[in-house]
N, C-alpha and C. Protein backbone atom coordinates (compact mmCIF):
# COMPACT_ATOMS: atom_id res chain seq x y z
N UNK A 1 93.69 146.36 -68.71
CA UNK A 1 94.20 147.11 -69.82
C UNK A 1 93.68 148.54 -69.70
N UNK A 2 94.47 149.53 -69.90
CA UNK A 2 94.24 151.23 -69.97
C UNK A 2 94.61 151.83 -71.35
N UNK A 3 93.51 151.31 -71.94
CA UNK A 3 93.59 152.50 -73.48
C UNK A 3 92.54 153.05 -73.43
N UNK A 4 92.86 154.83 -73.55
CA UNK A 4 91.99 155.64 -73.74
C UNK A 4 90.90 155.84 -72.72
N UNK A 5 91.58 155.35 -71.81
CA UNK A 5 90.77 155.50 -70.22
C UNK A 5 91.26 155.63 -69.07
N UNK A 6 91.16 156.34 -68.16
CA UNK A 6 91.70 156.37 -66.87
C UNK A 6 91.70 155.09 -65.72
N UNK A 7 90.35 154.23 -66.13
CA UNK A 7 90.34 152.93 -65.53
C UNK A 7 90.26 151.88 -66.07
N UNK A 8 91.11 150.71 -66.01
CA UNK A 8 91.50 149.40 -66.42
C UNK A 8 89.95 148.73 -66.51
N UNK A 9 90.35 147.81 -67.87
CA UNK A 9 89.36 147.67 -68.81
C UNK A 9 90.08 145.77 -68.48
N UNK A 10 89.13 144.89 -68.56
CA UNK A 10 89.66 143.70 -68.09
C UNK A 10 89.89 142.97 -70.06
N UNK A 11 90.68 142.64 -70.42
CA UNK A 11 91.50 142.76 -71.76
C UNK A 11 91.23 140.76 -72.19
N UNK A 12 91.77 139.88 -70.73
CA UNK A 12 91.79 138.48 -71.35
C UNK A 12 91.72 137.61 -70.14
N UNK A 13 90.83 136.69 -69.93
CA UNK A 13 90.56 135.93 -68.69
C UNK A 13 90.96 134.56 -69.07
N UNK A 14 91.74 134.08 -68.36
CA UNK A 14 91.71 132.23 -68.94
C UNK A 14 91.06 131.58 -67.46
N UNK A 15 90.49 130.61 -67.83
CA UNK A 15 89.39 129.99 -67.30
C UNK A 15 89.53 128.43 -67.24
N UNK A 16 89.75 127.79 -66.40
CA UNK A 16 89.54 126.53 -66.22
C UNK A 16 88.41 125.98 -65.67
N UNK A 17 87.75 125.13 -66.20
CA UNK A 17 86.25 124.92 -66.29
C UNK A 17 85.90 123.46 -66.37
N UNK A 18 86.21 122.21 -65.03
CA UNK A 18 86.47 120.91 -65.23
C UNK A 18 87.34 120.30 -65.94
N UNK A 19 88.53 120.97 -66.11
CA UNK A 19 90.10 120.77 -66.73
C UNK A 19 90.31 121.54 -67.96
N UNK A 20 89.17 121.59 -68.37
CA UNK A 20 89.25 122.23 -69.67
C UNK A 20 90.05 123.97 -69.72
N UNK A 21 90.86 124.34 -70.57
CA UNK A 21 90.82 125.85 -70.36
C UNK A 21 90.45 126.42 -71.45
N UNK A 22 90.35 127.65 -70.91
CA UNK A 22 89.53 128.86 -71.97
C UNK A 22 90.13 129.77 -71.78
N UNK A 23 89.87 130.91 -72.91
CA UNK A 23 90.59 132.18 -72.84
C UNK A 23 89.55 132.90 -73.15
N UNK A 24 89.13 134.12 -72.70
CA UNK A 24 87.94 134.80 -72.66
C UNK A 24 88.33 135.79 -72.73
N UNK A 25 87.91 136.66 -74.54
CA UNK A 25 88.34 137.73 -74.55
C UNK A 25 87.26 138.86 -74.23
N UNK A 26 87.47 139.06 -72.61
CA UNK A 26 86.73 140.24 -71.77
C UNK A 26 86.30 141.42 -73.21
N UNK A 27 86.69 142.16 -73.87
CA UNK A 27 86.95 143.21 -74.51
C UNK A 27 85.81 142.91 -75.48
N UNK A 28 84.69 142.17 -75.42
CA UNK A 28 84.10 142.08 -76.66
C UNK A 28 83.16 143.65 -76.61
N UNK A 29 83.00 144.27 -78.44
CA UNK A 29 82.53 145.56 -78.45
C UNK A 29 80.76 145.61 -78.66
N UNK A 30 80.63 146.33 -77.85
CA UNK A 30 79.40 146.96 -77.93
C UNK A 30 78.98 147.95 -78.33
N UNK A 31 78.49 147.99 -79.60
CA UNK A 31 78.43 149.63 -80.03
C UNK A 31 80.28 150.30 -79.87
N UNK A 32 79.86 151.49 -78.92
CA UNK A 32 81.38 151.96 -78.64
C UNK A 32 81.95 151.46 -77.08
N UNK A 33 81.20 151.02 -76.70
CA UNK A 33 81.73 150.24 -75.49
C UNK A 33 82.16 149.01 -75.32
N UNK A 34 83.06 148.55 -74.38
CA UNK A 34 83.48 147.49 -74.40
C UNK A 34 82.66 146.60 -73.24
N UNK A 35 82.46 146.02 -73.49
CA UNK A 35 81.37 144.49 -72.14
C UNK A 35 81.86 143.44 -72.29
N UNK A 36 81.34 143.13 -70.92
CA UNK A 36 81.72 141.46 -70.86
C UNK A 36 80.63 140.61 -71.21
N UNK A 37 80.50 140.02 -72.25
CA UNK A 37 79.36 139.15 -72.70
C UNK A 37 78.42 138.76 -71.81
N UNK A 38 79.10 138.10 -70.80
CA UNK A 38 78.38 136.99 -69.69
C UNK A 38 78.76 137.40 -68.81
N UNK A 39 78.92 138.86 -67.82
CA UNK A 39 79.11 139.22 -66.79
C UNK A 39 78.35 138.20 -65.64
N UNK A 40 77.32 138.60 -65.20
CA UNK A 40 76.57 137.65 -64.14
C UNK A 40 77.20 136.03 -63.84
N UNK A 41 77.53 135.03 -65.17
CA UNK A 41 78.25 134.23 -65.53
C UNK A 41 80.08 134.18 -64.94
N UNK A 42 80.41 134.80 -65.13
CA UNK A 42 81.80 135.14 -64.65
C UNK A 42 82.05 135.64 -63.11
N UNK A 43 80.77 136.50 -62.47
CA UNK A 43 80.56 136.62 -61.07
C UNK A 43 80.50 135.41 -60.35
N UNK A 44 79.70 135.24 -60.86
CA UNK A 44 79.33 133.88 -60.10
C UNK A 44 80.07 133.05 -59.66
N UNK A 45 81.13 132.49 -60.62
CA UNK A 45 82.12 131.99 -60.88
C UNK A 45 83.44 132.31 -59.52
N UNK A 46 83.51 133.95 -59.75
CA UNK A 46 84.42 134.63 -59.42
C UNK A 46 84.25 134.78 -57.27
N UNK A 47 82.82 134.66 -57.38
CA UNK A 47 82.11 134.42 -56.13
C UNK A 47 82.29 133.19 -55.37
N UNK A 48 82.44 132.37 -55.91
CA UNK A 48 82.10 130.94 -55.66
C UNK A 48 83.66 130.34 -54.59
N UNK A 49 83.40 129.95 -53.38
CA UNK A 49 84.31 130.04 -52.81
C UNK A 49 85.25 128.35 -53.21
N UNK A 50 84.64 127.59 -53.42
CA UNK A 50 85.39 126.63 -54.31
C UNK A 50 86.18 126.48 -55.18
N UNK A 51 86.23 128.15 -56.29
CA UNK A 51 87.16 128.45 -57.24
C UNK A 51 88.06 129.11 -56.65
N UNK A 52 89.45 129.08 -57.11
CA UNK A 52 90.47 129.73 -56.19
C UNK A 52 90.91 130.61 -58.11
N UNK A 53 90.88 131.85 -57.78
CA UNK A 53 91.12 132.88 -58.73
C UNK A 53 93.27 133.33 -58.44
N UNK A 54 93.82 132.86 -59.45
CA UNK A 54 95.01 133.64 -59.33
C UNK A 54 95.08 135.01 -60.33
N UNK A 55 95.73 135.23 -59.27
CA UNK A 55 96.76 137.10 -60.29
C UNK A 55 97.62 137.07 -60.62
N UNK A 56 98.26 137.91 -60.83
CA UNK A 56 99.48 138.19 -60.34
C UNK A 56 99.88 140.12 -60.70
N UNK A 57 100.02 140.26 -59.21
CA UNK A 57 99.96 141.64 -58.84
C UNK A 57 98.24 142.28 -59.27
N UNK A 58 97.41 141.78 -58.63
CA UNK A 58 95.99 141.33 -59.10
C UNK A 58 95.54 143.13 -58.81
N UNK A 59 95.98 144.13 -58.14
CA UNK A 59 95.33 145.78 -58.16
C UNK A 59 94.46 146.20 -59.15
N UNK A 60 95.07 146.21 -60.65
CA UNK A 60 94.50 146.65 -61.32
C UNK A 60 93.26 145.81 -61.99
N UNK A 61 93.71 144.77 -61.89
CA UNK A 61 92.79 143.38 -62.25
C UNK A 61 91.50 143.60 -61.41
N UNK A 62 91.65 143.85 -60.08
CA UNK A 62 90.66 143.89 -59.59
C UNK A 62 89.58 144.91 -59.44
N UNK A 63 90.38 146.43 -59.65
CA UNK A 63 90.04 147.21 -60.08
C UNK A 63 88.82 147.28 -61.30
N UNK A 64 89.24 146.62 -62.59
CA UNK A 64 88.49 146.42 -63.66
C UNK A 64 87.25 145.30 -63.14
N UNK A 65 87.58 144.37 -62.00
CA UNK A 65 86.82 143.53 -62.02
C UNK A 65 85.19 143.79 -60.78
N UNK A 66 85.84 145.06 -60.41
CA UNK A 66 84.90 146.16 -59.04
C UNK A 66 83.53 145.81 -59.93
N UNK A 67 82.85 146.22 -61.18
CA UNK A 67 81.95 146.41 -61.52
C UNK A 67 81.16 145.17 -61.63
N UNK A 68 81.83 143.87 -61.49
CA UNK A 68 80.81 142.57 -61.27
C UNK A 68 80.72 141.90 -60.00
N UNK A 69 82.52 142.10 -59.34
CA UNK A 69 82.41 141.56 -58.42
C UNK A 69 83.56 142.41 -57.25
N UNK A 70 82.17 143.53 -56.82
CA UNK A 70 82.79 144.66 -55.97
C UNK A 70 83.36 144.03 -55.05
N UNK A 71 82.74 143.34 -53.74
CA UNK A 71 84.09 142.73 -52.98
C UNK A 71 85.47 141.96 -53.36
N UNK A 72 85.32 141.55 -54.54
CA UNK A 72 86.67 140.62 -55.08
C UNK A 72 86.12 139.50 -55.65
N UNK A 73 87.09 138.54 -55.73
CA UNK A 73 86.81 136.99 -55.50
C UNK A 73 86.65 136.60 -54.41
N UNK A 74 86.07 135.27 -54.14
CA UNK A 74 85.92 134.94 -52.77
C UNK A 74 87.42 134.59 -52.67
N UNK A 75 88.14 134.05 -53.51
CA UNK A 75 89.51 132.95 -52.86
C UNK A 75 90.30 133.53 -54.18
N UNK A 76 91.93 134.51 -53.35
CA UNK A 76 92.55 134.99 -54.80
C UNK A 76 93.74 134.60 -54.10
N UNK A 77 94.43 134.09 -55.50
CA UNK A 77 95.91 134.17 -54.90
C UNK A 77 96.56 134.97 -55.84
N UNK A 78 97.57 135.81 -55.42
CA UNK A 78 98.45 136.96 -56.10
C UNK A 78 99.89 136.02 -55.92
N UNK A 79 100.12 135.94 -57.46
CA UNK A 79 101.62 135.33 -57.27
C UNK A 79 102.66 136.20 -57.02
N UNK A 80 102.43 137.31 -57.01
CA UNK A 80 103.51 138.27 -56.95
C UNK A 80 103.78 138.49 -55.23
N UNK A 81 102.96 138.48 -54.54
CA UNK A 81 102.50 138.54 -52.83
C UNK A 81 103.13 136.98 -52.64
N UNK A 82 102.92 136.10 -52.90
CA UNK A 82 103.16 134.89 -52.57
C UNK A 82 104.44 134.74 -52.84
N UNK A 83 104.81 135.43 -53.98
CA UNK A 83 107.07 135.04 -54.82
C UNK A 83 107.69 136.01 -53.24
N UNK A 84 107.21 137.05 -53.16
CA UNK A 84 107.30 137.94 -51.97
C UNK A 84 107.46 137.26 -51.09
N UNK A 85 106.49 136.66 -50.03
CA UNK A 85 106.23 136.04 -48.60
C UNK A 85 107.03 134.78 -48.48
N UNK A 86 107.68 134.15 -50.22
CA UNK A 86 108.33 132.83 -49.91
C UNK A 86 109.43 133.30 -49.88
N UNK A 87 110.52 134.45 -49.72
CA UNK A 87 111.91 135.32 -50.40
C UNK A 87 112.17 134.97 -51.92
N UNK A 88 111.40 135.49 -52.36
CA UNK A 88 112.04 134.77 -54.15
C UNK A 88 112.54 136.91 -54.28
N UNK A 89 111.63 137.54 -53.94
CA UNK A 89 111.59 138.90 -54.24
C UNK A 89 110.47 139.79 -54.12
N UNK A 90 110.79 140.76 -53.46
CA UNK A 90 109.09 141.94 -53.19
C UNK A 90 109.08 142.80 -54.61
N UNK A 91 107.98 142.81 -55.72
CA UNK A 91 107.80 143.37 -56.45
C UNK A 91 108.04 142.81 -57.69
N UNK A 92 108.63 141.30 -58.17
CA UNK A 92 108.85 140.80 -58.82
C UNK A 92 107.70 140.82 -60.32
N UNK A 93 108.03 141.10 -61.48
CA UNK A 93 107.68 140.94 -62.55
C UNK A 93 107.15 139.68 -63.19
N UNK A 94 105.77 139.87 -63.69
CA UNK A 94 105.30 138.54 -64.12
C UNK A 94 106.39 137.36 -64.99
N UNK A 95 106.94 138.33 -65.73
CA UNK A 95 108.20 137.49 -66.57
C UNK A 95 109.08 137.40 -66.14
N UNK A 96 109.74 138.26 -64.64
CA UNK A 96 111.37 137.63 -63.97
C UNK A 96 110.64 136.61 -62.73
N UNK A 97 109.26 136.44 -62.65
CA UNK A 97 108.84 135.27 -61.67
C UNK A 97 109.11 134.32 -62.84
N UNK A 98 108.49 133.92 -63.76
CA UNK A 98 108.93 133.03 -65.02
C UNK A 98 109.79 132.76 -65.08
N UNK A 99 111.03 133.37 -65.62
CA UNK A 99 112.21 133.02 -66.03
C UNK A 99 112.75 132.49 -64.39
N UNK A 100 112.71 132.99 -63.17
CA UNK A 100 113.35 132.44 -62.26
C UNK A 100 112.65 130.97 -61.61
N UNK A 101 111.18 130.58 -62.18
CA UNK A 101 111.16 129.66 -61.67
C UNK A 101 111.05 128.60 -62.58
N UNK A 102 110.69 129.06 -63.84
CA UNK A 102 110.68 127.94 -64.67
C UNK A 102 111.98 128.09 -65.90
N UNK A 103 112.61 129.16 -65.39
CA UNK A 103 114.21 129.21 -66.93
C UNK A 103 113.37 129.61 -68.24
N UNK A 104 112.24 130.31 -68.09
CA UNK A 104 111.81 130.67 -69.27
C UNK A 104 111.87 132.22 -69.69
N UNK A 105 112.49 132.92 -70.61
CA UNK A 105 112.05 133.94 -71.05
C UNK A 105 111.42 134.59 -71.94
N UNK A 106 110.04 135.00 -71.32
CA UNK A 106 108.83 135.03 -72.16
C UNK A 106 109.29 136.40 -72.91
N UNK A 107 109.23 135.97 -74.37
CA UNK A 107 109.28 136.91 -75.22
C UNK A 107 108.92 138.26 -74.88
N UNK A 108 109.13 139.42 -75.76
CA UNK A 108 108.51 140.43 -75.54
C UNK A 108 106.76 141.29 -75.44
N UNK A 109 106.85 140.56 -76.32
CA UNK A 109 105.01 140.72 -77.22
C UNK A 109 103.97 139.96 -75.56
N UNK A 110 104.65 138.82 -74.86
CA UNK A 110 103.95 138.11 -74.29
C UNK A 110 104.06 139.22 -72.94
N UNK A 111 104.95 139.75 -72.79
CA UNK A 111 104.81 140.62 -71.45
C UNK A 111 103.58 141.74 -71.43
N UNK A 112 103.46 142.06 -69.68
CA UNK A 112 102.62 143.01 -69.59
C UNK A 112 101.54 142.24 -68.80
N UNK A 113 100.41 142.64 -69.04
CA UNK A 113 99.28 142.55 -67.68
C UNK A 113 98.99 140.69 -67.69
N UNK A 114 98.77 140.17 -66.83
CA UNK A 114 98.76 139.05 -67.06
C UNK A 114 97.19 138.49 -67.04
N UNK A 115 96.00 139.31 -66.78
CA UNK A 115 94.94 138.91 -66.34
C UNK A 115 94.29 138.38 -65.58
N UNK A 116 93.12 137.64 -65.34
CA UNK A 116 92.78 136.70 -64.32
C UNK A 116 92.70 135.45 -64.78
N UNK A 117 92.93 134.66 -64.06
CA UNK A 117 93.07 133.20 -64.05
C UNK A 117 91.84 132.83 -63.31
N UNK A 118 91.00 132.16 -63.55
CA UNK A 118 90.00 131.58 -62.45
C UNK A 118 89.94 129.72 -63.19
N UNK A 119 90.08 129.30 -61.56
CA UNK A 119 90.34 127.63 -61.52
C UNK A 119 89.08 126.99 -60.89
């Protein structure tokens, strides 16, 4: 997310955690800053080559995510690179990958950055 900043601010993480999922709202405030509660916690995680982390169109995602875990994830998959490499389409939109593979069209409000996924 980019409000009021030149660099992407990580906004909402969903998290699968022994089946269970979670939604982790990155953005919690600090004073006037925004932090991630449990950074070190979420590295780790994000490190761990057993978890496979999806994106989709993951740049900016990863961008925001430089400050815990500067090399990346160990294991990412970008669905947008992957809709690409299978011919679905190069550059495809989180919501026209949706609607073309599952017939869904995600409302308006729901579009836009999709976050990180870590499994």
């Amino acid at each position: 997310m980019r409000t009021d900043t030149f660099r992407p601010k990580l906004a909402l993480i969903q998290a699968n955690v022994g089946g269970a999922i979670a939604l982790l709202d990155a953005p919690a405030k600090s004073g006037k800053t925004r932090t991630i509660s449990a950074p070190d916690a979420l590295a780790a995680r994000l490190r761990d080559p057993a978890c496979l982390c999806v994106m989709h169109s993951a740049s900016e995602d990863l961008e925001a995510l430089a400050g815990i875990v500067p090399d990346g994830p160990a294991v990412l998959f970008d669905t947008q690179i992957a809709a690409a490499m299978t011919g679905l389409g190069a550059g495809l939109s989180y919501q026209k990958l949706v609607a073309l593979l599952l017939t869904i069209d995600l409302p308006r409000r729901k579009r836009g950055r999709t976050g990180c996924s870590v499994r």
